[in-house]
PDB file of N, CA and C in Angstrom:
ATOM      1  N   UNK A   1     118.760  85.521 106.728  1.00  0.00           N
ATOM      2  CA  UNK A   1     117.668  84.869 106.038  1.00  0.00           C
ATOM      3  C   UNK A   1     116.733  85.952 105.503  1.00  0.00           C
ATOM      4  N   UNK A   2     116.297  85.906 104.053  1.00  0.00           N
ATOM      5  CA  UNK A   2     114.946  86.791 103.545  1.00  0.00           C
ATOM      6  C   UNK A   2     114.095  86.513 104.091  1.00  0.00           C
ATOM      7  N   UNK A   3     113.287  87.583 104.096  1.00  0.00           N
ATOM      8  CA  UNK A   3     112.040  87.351 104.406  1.00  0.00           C
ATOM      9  C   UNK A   3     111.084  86.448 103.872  1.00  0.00           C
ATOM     10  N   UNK A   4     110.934  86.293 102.814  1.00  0.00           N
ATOM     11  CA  UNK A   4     110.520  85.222 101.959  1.00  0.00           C
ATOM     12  C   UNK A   4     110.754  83.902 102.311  1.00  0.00           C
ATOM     13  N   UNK A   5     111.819  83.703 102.626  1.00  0.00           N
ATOM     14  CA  UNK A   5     112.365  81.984 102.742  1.00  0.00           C
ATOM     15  C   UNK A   5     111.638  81.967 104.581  1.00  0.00           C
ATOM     16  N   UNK A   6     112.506  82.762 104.940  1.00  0.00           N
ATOM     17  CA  UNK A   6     111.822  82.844 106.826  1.00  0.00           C
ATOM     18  C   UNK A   6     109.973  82.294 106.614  1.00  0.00           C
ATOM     19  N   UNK A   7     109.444  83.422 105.881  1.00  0.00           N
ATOM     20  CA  UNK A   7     107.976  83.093 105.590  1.00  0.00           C
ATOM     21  C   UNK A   7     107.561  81.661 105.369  1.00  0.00           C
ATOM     22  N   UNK A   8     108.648  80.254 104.531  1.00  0.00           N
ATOM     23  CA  UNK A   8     108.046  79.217 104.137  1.00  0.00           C
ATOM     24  C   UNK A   8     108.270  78.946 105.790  1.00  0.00           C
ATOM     25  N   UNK A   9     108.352  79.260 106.776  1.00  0.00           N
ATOM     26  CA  UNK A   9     108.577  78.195 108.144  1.00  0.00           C
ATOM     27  C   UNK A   9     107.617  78.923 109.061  1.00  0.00           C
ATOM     28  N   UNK A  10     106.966  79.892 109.136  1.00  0.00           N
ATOM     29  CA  UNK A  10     106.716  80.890 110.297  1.00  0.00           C
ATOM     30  C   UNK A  10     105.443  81.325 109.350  1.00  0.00           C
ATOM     31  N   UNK A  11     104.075  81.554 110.108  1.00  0.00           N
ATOM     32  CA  UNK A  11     102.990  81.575 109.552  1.00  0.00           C
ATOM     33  C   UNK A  11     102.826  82.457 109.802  1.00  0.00           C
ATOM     34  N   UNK A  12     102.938  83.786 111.101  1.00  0.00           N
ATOM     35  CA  UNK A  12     103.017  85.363 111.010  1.00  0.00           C
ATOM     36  C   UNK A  12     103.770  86.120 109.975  1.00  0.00           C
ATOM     37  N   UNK A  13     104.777  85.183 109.822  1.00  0.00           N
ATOM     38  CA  UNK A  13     105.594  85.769 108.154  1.00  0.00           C
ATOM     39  C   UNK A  13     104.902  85.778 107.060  1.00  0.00           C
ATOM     40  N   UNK A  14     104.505  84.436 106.914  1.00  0.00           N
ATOM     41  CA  UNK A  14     103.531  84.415 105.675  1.00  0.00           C
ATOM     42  C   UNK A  14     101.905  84.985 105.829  1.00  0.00           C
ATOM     43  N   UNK A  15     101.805  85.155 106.808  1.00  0.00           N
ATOM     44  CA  UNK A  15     100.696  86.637 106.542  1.00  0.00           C
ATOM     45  C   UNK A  15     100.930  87.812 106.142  1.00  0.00           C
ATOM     46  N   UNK A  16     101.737  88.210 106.696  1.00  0.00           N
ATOM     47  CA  UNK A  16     102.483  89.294 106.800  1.00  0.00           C
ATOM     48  C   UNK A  16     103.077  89.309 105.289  1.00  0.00           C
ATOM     49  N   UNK A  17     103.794  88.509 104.142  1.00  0.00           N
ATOM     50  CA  UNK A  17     104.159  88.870 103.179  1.00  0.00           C
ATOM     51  C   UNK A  17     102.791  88.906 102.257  1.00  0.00           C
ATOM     52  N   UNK A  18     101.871  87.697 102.849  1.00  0.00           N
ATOM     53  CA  UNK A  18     100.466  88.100 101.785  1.00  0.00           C
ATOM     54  C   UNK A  18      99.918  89.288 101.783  1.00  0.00           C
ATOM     55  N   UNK A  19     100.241  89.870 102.699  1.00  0.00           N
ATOM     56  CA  UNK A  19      99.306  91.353 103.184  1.00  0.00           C
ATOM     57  C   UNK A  19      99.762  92.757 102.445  1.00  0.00           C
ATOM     58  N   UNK A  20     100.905  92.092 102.568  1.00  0.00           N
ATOM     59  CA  UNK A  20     102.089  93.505 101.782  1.00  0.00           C
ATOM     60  C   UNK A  20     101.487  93.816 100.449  1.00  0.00           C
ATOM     61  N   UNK A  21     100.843  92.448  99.787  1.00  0.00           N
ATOM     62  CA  UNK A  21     100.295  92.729  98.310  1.00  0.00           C
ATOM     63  C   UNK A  21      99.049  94.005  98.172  1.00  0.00           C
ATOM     64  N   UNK A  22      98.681  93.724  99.374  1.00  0.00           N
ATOM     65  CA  UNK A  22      97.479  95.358  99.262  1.00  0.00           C
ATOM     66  C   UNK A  22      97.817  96.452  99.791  1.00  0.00           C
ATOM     67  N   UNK A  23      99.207  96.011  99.868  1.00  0.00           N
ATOM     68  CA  UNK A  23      99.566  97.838 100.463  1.00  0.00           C
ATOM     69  C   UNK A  23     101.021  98.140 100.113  1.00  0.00           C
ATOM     70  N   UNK A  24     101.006  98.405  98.692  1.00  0.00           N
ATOM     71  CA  UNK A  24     102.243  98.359  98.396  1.00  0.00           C
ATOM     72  C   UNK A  24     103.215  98.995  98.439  1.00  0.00           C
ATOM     73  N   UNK A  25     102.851 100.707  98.948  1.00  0.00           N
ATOM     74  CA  UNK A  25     103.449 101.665  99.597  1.00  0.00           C
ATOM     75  C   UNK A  25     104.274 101.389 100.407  1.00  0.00           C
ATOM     76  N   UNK A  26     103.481 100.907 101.187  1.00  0.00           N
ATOM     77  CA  UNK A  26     103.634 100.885 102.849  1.00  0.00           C
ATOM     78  C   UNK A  26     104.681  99.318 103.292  1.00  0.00           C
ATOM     79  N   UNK A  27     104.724  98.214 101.657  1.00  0.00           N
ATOM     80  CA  UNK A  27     105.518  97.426 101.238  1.00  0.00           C
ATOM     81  C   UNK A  27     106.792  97.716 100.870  1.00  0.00           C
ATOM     82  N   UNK A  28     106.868  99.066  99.775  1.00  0.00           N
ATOM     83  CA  UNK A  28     108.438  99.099  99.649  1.00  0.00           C
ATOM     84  C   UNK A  28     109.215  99.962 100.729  1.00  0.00           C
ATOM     85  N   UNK A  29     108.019 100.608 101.400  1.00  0.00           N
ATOM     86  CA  UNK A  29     108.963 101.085 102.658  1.00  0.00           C
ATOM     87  C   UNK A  29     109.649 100.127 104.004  1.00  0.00           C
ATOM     88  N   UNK A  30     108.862  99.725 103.766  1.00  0.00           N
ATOM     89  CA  UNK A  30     109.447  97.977 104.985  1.00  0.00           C
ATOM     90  C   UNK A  30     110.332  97.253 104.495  1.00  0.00           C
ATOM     91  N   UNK A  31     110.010  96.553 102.704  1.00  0.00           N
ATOM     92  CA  UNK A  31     111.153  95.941 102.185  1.00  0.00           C
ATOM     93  C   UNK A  31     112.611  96.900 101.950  1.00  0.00           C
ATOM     94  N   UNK A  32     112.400  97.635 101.699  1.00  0.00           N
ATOM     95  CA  UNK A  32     113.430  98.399 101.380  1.00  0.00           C
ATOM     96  C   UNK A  32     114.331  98.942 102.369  1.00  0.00           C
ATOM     97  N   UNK A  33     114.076  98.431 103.930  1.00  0.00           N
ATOM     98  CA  UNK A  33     114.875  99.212 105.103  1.00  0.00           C
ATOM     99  C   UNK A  33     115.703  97.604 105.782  1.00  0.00           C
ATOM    100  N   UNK A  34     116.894  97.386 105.442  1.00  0.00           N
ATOM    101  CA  UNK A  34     117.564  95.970 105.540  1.00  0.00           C
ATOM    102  C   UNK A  34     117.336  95.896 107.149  1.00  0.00           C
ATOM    103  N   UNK A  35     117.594  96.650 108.279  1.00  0.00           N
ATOM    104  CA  UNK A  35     117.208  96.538 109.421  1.00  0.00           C
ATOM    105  C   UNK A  35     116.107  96.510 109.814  1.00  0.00           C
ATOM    106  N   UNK A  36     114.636  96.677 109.149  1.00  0.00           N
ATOM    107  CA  UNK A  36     113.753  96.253 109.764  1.00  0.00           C
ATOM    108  C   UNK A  36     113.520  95.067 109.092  1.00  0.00           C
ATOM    109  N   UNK A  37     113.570  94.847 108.069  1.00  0.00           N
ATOM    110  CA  UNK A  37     113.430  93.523 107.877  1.00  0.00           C
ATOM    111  C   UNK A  37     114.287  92.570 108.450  1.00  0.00           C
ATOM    112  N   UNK A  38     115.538  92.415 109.227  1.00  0.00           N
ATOM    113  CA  UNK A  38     115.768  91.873 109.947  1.00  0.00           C
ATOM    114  C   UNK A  38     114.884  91.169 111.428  1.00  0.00           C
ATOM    115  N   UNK A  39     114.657  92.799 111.627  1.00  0.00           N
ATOM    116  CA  UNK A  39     114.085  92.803 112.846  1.00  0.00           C
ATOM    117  C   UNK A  39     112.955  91.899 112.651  1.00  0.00           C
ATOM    118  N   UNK A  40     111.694  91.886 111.720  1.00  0.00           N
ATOM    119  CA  UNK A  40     110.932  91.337 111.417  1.00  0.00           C
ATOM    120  C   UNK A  40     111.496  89.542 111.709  1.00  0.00           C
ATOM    121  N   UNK A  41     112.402  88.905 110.714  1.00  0.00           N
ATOM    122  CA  UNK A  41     112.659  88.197 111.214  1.00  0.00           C
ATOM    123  C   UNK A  41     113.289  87.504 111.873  1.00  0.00           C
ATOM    124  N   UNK A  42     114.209  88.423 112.603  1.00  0.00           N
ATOM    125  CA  UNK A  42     114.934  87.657 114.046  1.00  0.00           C
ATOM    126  C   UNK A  42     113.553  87.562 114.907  1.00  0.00           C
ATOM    127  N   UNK A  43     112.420  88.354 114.707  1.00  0.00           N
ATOM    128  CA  UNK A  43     111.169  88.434 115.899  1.00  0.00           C
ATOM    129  C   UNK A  43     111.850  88.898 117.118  1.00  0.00           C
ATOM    130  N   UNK A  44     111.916  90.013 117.832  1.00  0.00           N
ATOM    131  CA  UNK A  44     112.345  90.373 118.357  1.00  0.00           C
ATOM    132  C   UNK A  44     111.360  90.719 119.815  1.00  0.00           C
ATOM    133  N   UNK A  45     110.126  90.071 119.340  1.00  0.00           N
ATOM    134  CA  UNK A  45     108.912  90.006 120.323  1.00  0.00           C
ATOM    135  C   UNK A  45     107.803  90.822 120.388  1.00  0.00           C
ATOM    136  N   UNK A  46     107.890  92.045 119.186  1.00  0.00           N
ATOM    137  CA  UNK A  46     106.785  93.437 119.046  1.00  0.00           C
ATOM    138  C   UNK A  46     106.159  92.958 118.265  1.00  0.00           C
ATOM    139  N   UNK A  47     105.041  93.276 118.216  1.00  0.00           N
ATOM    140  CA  UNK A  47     104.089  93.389 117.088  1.00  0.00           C
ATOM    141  C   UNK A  47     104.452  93.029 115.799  1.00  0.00           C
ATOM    142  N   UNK A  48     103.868  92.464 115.073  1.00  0.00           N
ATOM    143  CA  UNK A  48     104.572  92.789 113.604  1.00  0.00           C
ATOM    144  C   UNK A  48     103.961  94.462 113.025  1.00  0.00           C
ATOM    145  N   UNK A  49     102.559  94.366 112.403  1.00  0.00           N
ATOM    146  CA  UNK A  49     102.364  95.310 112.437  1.00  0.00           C
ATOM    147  C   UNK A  49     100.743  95.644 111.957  1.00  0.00           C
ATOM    148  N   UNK A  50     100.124  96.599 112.508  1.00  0.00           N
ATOM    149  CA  UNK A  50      98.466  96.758 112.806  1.00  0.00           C
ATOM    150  C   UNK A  50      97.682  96.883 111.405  1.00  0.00           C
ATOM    151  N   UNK A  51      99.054  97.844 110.500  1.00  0.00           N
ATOM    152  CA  UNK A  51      98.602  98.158 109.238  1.00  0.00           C
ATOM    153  C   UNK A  51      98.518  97.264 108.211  1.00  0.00           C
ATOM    154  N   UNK A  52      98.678  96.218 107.811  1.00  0.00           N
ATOM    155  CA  UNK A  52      98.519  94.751 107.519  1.00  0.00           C
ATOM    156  C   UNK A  52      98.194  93.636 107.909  1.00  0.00           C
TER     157      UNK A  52
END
């Protein structure tokens, strides 16, 4: 599942993708790594993350 679609069900997702819009650096480095974005949404129980 994308992150995006995960986001319409899960409201830490959809913070988390609104947030990415002010930090867009720090956005294509997260989108761009297929295993953490997994990780993100299997939720694997950590943090998402402090910087957003």
């Amino acid at each position: 599942m994308s992150l995006p679609s995960a986001a319409t069900t899960r409201q830490d997702l959809a913070d988390l993708v609104v947030s990415l819009f002010s930090h867009p650096a720090f956005a294509w480095g997260l989108l761009s790594d297929p295993a953490e974005v997994a990780r993100i949404v299997d939720g694997d129980g950590r943090r998402l993350y402090d910087r957003v």
